[in-house]
Protein backbone atom coordinates (compact mmCIF):
# COMPACT_ATOMS: atom_id res chain seq x y z
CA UNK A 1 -5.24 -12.76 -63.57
CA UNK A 2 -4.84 -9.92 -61.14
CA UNK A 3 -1.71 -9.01 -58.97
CA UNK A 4 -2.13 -9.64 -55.29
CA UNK A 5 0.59 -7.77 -52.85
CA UNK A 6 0.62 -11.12 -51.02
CA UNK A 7 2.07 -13.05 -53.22
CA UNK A 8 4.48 -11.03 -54.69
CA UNK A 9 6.17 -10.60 -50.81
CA UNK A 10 6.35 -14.20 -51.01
CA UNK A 11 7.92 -14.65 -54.16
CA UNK A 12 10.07 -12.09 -53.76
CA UNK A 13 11.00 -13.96 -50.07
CA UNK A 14 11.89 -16.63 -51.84
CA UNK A 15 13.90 -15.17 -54.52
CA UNK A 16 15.97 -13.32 -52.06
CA UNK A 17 16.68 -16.30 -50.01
CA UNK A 18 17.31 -17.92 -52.88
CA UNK A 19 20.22 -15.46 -54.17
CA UNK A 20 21.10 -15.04 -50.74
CA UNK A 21 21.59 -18.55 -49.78
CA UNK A 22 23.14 -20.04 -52.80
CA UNK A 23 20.62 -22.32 -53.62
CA UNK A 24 17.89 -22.81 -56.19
CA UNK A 25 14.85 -25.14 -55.26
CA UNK A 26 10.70 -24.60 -54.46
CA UNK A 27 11.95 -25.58 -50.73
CA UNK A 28 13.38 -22.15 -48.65
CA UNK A 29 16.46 -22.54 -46.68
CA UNK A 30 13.86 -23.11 -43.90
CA UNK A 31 12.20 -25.84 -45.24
CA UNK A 32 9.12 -23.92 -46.25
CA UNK A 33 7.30 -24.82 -49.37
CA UNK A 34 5.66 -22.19 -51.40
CA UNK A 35 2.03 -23.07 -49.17
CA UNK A 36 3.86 -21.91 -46.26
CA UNK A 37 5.83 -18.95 -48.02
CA UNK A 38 1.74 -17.72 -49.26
CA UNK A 39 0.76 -18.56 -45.90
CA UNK A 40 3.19 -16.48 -44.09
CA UNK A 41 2.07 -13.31 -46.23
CA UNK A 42 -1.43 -13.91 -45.02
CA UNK A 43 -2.92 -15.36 -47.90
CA UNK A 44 -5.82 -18.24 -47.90
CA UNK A 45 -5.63 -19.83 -51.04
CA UNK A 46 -7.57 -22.93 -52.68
CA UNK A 47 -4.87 -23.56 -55.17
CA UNK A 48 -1.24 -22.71 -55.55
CA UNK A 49 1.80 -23.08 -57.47
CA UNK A 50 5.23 -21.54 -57.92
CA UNK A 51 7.42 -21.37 -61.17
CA UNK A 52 11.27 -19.82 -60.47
CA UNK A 53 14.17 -18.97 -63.38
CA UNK A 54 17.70 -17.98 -62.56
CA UNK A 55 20.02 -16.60 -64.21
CA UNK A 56 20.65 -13.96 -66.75
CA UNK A 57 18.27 -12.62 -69.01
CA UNK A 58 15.14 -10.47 -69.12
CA UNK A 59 11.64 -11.50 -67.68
CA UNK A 60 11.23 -12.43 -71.66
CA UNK A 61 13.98 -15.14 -71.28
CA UNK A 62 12.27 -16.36 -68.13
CA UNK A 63 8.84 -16.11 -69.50
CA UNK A 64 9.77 -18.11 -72.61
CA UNK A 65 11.75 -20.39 -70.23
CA UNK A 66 8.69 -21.11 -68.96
CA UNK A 67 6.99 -21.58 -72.15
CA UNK A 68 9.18 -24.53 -73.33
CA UNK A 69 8.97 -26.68 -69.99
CA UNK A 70 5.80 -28.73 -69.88
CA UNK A 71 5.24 -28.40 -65.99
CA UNK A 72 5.63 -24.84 -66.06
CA UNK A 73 3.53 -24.05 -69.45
CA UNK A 74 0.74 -25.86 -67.08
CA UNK A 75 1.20 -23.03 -64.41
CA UNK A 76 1.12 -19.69 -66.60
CA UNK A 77 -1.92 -21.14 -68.42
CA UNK A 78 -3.75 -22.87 -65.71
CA UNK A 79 -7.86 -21.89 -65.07
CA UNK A 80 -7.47 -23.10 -61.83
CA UNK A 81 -5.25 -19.91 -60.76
CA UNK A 82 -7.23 -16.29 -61.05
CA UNK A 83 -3.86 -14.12 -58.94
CA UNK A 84 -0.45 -14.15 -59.29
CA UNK A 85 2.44 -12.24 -57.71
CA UNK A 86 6.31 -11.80 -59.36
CA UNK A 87 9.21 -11.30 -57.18
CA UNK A 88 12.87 -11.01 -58.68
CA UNK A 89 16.12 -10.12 -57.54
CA UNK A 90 19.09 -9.51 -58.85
CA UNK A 91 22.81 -10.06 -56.78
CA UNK A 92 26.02 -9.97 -58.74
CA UNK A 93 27.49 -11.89 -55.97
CA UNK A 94 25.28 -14.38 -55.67
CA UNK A 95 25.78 -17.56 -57.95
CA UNK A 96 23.06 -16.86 -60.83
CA UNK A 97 22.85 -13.24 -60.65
CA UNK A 98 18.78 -12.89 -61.27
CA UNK A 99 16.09 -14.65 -59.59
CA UNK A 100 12.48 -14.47 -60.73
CA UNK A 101 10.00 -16.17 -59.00
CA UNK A 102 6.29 -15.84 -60.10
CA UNK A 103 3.45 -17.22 -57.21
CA UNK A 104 -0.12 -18.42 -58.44
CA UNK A 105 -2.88 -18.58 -56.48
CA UNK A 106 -6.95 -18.94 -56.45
CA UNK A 107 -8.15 -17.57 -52.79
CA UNK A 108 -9.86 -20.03 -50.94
């Protein structure tokens, strides 16, 4: 994997809207999806996903989060994905406190 600027502006879009808005979901408070989120940034991509994890903790607790749930496991270790970006972001007022939000992509 290698970190593309791209997608870490979109995940860290959607982790602020997330935090911001009070919500948790792979849908923005606009109705975008994480294709449009990618899009927005300028990126062309051939595949995509999106894992998020709120609440407290360290990137450890979200990374190993991420390691127990089946569907998510399947994004960190996917071939199909050769970029990623992280985005996180942390509001005491907000109803979780952190938001992390890791992007995958394959440019297409």
């Amino acid at each position: 994997y290698t970190v593309d600027s791209r997608l870490q502006a979109a995940a860290r879009v959607h982790a602020t809207d997330m935090a911001c808005n009070h919500f948790t979901s792979h849908t923005g408070s606009d109705g975008s999806s994480v294709r449009d989120r990618v899009e927005r940034q300028g990126y062309s991509w051939s595949w995509i996903g999106e894992n998020f994890f709120v609440g407290g903790g360290s990137a450890q607790t979200a990374f190993n989060w991420w390691m127990n749930s089946t569907p998510h496991r399947a994004n960190l270790l996917s071939p199909n994905y050769t970029q990623f970006g992280v985005g996180y972001v942390y509001d005491a007022d907000s109803d979780y406190g952190g938001y992390f939000v890791v992007v995958f992509a394959k440019p297409g």
